[in-house]
Protein backbone atom coordinates (compact mmCIF):
# COMPACT_ATOMS: atom_id res chain seq x y z
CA UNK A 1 5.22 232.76 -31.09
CA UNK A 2 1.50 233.42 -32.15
CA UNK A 3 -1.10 230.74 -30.94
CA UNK A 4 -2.94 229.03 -33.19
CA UNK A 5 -5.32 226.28 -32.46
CA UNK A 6 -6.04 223.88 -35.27
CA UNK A 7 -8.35 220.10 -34.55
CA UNK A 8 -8.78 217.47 -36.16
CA UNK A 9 -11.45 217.30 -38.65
CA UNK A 10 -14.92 216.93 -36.68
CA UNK A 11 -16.58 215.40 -39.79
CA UNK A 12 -14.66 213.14 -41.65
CA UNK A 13 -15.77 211.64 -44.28
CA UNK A 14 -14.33 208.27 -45.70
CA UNK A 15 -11.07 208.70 -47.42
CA UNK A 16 -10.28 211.92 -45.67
CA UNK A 17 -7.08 211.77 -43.00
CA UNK A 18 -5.16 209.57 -45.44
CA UNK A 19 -1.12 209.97 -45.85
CA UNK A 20 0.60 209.81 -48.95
CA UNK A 21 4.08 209.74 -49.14
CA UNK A 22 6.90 212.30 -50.43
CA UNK A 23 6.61 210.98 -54.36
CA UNK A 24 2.88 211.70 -54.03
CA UNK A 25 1.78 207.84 -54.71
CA UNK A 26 -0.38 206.77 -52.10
CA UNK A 27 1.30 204.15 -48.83
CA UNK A 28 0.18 200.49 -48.66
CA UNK A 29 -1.94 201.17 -45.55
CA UNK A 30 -3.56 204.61 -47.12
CA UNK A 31 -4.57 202.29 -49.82
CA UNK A 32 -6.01 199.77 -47.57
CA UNK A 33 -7.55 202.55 -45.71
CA UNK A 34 -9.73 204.13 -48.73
CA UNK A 35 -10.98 200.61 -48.96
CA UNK A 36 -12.42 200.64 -46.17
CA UNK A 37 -16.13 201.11 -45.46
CA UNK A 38 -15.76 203.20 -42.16
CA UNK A 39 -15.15 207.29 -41.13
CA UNK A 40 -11.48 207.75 -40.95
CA UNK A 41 -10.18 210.89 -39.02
CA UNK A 42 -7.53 212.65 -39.45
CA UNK A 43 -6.09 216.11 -38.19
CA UNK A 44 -3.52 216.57 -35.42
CA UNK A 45 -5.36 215.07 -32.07
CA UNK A 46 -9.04 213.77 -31.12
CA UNK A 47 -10.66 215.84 -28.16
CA UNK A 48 -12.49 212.80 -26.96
CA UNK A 49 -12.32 209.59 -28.77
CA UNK A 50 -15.68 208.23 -27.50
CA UNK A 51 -17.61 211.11 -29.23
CA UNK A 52 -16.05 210.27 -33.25
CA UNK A 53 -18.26 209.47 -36.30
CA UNK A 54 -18.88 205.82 -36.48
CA UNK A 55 -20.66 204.22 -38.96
CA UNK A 56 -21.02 200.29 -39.47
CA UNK A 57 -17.20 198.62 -40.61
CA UNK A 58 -17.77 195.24 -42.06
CA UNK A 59 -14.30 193.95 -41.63
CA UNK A 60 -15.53 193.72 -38.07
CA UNK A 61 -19.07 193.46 -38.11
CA UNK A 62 -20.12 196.80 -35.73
CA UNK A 63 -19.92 200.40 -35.61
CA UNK A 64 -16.28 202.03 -35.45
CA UNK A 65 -14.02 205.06 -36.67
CA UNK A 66 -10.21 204.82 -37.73
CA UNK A 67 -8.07 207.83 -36.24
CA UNK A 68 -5.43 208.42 -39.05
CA UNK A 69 -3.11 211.33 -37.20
CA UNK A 70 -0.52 213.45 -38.18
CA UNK A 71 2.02 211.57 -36.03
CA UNK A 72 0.44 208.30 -36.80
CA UNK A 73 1.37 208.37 -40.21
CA UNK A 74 2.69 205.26 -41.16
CA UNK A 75 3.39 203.70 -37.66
CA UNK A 76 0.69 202.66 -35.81
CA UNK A 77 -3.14 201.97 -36.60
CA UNK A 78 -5.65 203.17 -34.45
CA UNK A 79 -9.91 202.53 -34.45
CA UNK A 80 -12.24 202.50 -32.05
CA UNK A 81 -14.93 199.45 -32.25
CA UNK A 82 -18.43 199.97 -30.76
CA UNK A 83 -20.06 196.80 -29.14
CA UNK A 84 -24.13 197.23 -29.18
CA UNK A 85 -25.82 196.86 -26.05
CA UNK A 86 -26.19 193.41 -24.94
CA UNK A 87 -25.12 192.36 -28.05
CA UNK A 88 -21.08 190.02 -29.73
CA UNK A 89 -19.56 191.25 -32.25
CA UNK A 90 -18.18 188.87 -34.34
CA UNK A 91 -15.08 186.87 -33.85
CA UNK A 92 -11.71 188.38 -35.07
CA UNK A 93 -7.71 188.19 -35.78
CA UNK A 94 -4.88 189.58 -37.25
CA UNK A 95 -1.04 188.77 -37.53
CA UNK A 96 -0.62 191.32 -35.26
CA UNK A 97 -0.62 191.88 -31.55
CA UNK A 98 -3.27 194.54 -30.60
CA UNK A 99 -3.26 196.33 -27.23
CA UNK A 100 -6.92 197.22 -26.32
CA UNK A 101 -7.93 199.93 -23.64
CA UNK A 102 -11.55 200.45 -22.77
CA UNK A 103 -13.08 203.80 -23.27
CA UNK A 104 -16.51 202.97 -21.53
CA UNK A 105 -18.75 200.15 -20.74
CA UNK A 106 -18.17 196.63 -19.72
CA UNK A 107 -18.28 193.26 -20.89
CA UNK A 108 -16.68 190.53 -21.23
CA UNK A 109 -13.49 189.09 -23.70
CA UNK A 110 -13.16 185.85 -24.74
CA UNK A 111 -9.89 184.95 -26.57
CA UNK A 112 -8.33 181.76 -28.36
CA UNK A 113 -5.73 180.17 -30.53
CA UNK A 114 -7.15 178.05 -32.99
CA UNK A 115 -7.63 174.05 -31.75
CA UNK A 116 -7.15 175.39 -27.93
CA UNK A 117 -9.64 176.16 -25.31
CA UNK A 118 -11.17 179.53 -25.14
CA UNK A 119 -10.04 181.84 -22.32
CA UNK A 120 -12.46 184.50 -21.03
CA UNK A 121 -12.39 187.38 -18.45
CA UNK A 122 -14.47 190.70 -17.61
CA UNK A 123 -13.16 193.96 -18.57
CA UNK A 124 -15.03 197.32 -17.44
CA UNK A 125 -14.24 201.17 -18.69
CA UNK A 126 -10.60 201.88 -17.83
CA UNK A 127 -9.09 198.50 -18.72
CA UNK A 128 -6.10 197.53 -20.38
CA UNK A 129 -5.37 194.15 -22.20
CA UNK A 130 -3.65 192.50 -24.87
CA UNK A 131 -4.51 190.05 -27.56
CA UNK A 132 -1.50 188.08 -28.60
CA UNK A 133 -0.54 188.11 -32.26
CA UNK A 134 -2.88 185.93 -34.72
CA UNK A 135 -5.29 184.72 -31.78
CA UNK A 136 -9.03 184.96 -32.16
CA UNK A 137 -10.54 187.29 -30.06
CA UNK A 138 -14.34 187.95 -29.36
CA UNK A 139 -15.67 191.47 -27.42
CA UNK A 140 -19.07 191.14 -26.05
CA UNK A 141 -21.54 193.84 -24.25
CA UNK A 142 -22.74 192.21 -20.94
CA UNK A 143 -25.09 195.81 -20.33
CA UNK A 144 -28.40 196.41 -21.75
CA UNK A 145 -28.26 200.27 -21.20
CA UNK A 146 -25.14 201.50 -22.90
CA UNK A 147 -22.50 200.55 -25.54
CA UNK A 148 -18.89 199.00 -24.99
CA UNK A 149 -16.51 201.53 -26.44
CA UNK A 150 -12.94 200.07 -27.45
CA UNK A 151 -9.92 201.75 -28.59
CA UNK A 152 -7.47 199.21 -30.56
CA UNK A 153 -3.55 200.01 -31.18
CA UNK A 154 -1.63 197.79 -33.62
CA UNK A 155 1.46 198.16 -36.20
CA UNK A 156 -0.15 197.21 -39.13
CA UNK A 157 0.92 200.93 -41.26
CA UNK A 158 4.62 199.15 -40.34
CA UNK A 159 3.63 195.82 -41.28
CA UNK A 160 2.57 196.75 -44.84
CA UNK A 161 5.57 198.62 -45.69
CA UNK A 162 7.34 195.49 -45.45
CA UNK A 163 5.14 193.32 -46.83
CA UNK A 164 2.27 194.41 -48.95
CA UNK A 165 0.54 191.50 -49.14
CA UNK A 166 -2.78 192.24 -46.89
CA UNK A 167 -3.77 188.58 -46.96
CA UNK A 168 -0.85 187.98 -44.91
CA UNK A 169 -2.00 190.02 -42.52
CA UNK A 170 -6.25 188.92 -42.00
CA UNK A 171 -5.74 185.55 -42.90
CA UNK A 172 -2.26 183.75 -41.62
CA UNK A 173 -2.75 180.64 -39.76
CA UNK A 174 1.23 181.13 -37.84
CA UNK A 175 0.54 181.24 -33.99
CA UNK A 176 2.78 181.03 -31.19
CA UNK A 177 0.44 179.66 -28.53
CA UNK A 178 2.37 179.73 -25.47
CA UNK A 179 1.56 183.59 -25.20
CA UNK A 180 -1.43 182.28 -24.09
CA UNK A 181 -1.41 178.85 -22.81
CA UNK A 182 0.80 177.86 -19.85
CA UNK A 183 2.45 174.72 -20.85
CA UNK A 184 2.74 172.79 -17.87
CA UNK A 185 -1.46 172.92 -17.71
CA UNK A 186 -2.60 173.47 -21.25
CA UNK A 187 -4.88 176.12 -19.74
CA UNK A 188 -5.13 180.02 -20.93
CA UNK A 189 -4.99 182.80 -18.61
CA UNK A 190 -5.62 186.58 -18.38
CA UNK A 191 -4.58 187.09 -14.61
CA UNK A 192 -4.73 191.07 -13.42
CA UNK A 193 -1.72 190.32 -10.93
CA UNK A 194 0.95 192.26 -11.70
CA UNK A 195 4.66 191.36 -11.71
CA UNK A 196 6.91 194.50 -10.43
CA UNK A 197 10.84 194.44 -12.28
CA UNK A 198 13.11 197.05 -11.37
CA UNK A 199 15.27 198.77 -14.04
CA UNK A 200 17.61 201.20 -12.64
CA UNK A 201 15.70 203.89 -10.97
CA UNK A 202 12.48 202.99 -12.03
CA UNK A 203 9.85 199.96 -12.18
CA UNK A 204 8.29 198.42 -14.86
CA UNK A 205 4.89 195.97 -13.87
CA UNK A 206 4.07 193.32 -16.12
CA UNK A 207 0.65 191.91 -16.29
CA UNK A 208 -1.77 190.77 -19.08
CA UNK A 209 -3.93 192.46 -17.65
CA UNK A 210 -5.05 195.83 -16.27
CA UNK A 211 -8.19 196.08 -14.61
CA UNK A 212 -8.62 199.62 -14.14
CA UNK A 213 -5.39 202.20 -15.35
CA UNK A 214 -7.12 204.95 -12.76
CA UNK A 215 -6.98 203.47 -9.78
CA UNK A 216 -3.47 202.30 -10.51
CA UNK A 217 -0.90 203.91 -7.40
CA UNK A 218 1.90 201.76 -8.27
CA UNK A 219 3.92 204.92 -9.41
CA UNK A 220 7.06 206.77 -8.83
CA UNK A 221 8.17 210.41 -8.64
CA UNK A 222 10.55 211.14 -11.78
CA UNK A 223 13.17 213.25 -10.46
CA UNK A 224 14.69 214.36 -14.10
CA UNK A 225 15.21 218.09 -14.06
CA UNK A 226 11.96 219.93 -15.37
CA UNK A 227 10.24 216.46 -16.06
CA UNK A 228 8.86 215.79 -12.63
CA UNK A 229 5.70 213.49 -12.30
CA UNK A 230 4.65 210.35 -10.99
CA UNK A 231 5.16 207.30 -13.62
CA UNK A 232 4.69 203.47 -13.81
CA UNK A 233 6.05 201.31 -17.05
CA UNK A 234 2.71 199.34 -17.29
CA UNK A 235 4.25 196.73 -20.25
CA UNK A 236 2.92 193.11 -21.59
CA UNK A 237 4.90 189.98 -21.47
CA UNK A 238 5.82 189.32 -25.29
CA UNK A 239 5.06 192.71 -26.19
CA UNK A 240 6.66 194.85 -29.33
CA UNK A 241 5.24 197.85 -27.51
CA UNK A 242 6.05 200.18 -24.53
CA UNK A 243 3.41 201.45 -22.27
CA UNK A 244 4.06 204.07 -19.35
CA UNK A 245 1.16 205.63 -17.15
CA UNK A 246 2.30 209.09 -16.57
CA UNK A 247 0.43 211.52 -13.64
CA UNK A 248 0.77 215.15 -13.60
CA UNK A 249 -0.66 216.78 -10.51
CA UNK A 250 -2.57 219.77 -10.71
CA UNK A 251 -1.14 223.52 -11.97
CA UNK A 252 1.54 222.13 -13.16
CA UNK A 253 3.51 221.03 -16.47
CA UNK A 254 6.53 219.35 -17.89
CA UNK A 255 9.42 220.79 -20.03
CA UNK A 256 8.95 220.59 -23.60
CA UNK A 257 10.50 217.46 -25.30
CA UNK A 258 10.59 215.88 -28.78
CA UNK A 259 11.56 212.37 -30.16
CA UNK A 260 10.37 209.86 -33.01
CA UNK A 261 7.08 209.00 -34.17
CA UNK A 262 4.71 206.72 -32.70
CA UNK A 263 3.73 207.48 -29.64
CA UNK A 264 -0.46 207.45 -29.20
CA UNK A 265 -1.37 209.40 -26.17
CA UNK A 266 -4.57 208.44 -24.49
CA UNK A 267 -6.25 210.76 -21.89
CA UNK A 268 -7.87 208.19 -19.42
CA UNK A 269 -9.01 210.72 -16.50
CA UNK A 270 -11.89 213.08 -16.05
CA UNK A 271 -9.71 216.42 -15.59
CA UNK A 272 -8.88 218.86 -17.06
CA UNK A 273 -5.54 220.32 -19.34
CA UNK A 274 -3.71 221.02 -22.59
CA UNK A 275 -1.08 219.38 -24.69
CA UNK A 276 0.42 222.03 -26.26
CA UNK A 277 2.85 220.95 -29.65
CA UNK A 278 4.75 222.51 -31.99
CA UNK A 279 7.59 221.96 -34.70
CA UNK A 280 10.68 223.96 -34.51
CA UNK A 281 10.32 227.68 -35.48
CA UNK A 282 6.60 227.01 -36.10
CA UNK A 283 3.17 228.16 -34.64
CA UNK A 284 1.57 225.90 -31.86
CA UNK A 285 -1.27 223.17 -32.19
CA UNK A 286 -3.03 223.34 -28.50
CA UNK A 287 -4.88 219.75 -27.62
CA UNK A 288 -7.14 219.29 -24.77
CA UNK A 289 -6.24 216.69 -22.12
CA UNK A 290 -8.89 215.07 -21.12
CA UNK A 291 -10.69 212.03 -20.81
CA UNK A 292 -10.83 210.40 -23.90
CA UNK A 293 -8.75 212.70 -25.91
CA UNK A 294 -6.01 211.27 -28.00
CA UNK A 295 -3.13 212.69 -29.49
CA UNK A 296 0.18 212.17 -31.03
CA UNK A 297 2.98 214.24 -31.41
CA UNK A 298 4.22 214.41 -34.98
CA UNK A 299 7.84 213.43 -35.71
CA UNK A 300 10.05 215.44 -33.64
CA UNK A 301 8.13 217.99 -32.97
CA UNK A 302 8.41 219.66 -29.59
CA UNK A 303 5.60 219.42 -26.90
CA UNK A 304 4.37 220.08 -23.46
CA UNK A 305 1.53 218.09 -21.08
CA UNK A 306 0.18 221.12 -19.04
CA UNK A 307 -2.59 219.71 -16.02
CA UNK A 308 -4.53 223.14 -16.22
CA UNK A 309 -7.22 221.79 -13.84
CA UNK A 310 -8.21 221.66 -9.85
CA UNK A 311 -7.30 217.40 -10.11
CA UNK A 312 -4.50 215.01 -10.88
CA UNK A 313 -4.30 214.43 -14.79
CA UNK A 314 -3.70 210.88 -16.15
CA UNK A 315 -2.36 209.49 -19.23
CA UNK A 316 -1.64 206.57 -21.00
CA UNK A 317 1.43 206.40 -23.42
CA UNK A 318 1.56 203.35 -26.03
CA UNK A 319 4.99 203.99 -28.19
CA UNK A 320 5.95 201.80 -30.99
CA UNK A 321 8.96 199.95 -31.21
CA UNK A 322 12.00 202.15 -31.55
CA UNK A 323 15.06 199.44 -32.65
CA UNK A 324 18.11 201.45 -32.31
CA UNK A 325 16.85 204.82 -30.95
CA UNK A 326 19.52 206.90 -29.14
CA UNK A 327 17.28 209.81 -27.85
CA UNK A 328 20.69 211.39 -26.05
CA UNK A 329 21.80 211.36 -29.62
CA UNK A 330 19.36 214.41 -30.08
CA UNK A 331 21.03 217.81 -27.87
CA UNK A 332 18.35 219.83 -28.44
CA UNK A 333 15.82 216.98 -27.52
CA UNK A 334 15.17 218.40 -24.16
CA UNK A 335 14.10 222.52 -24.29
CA UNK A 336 14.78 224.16 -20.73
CA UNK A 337 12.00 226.07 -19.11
CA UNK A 338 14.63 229.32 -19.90
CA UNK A 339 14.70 228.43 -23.06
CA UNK A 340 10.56 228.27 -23.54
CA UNK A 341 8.96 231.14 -25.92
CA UNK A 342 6.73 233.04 -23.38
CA UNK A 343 3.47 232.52 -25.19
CA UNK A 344 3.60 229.05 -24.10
CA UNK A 345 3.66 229.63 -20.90
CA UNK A 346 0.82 232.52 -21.64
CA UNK A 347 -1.16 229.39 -22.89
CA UNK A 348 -0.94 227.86 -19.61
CA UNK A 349 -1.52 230.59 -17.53
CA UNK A 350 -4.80 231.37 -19.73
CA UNK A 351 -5.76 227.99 -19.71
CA UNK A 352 -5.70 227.97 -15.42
CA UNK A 353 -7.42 231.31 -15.37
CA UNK A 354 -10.54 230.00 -17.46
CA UNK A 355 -10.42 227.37 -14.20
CA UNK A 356 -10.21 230.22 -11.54
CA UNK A 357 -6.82 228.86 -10.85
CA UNK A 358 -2.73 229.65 -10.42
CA UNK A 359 0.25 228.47 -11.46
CA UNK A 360 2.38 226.15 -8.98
CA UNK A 361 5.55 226.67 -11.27
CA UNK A 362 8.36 228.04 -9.09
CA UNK A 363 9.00 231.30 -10.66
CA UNK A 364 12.97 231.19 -10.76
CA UNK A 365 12.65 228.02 -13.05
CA UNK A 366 12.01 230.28 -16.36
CA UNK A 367 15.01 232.03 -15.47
CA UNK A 368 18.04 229.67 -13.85
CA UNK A 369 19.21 227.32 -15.83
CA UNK A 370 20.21 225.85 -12.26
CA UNK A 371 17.43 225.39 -10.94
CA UNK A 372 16.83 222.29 -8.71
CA UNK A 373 13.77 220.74 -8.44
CA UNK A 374 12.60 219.04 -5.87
CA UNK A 375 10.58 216.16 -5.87
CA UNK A 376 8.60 216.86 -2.98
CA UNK A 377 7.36 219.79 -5.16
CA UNK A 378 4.96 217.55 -6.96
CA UNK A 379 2.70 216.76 -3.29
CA UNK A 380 2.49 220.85 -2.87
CA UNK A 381 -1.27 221.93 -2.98
């Protein structure tokens, strides 16, 4: 299998990194899209999300860019707002929840259901929060010297398949308020205490709030066969979506997987690596991992999260609802390190020499299918 390295389109201009469907009529939220005043970006990942295009959006009243990915299409929406230095933008909702992670800066959100009290609490780069469907919510810059950089993740490509109707979406007054307000007090809250719930083998912490996702050691080791590295389910009460922190140490990488659509990766550490992806029987796309990068597997294609660097790697996974998935329902879903085309593993090996480094991947996993890892491979140096 050849390499071939394709990126996203470095100068988008508006319009460009639309989907249309398979009858060649353009999709509710492509429409909604061209009508838009802002750069959209399109392509297969974003090398770092805090370097796009942005030009002035005036549904929200600042500078932003839309990313409009392959495996985005017709899931989830993604933007990234830019808050002026010591400057509000203006106030905002949507019948949708949005889950917000902060690319760089700090300030200070301040969010509300209409006829209730405003609630608001500092965020800084590296945070994680989310704004319950239909509430207001207002970001503002509380540093002179550099610009609040926000990336946004909501369903609304979903929402408009099922209903069209876009003033539905910006201006419908239904609210559920106690996803805010605690009942017994009548008082918001955004608390960054986190609530640990054990499912099976593995824990999930619920919060409303993250204050910083790299700092974050609440993790375990996965133990699956070829899919060792440390993970925490980092999830929102009330939430449609899933959220998992995954941590890959150093020289290492993961067995190649596939599954649905949906899935916005976020790189949220200053290392280095590749995400290497690829549909069946095809040529590979090769994505950096790296702080800010973003990028999204398209539908079931297969793909690999190589940490190519001297550091841990971090990222952050936001899937989409999946009603009714059965991933086991897939055989192939999983491909074996023996089963791996051995340019792939080239890629990697490349990748670590450019870094003056090795591989720490046992050598008899390429060839038995027995292998057993062992967990306390991940703390070797």
């Amino acid at each position: 299998m050849a390499q071939s390295i394709r990126a996203a389109n470095p100068t988008a201009a508006h319009g460009e990194g639309v989907e249309y469907d398979h009858r060649g009529s353009s999709t509710a939220y492509t429409k909604w899209l061209l009508s838009q005043d802002v750069p959209i970006h399109g392509g297969y990942y974003v090398q770092d999300a805090r370097q796009l295009e942005r030009a002035f959006w005036d549904l929200r009243g600042c500078p932003a860019a839309i990313v409009n990915l392959e495996g985005h299409k017709s899931v989830e929406q993604i933007y990234v707002l830019e808050v002026p230095p010591g400057e509000s933008i203006p106030p905002f909702h949507i019948a949708l929840e949005e889950l917000i992670y902060v690319l760089d800066g700090q300030g200070i959100a301040t969010v509300w259901a209409e006829g209730h009290p405003k609630v608001s609490f500092e965020f800084q780069k590296h945070s994680y929060f989310r704004i319950p469907t239909n509430h207001h919510y207002q970001l503002s810059n509380t540093r002179g010297d550099q610009p609040v950089l926000t990336l946004h993740v909501n369903l609304m490509p979903l929402a408009l398949h099922s209903n069209r109707n876009t003033d539905y979406i910006f201006n419908n007054p239904l609210i559920n308020p106690t996803e805010l307000y605690k009942e017994e007090d009548g008082k918001g809250f955004y608390s960054a205490e986190a609530r640990a719930v054990a499912q099976g083998d593995r824990v999930r912490w619920y919060s409303n709030f993250f204050p910083d996702l790299t700092i974050f050691d609440k993790l375990d080791a996965d133990t699956t066969p070829g899919r060792l590295s440390y993970h925490a389910g980092i999830w929102f009460p009330d939430c449609a979506f899933s959220t998992e922190l995954m941590v890959l140490p150093s020289q290492r990488f993961r067995n190649a997987h596939r599954h649905a659509a949906g899935t916005t990766i976020v790189g949220i550490q200053e290392a280095q690596g590749v995400v290497v992806m690829w549909p069946e029987g095809g040529e590979p796309v090769v994505a950096p991992w790296q702080e800010g990068a973003i990028f999204v597997p398209p539908y079931h294609w297969y793909h690999l999260h190589m940490n190519t660097g001297a550091v841990e790697n971090r990222q952050l996974r936001i899937r989409a609802p999946r009603p009714g998935a059965n991933p086991d329902a897939d055989p192939q879903r999983m491909l074996p390190l023996t089963a791996l085309d051995p340019s792939i593993r080239q890629i990697f090996e490349g990748e670590l020499a450019k870094n003056g480094l090795t591989s720490l991947m046992p050598e008899e996993a390429y060839t038995n299918p027995n292998y057993e890892w062992d967990p306390a491979w991940l703390k070797q140096d």
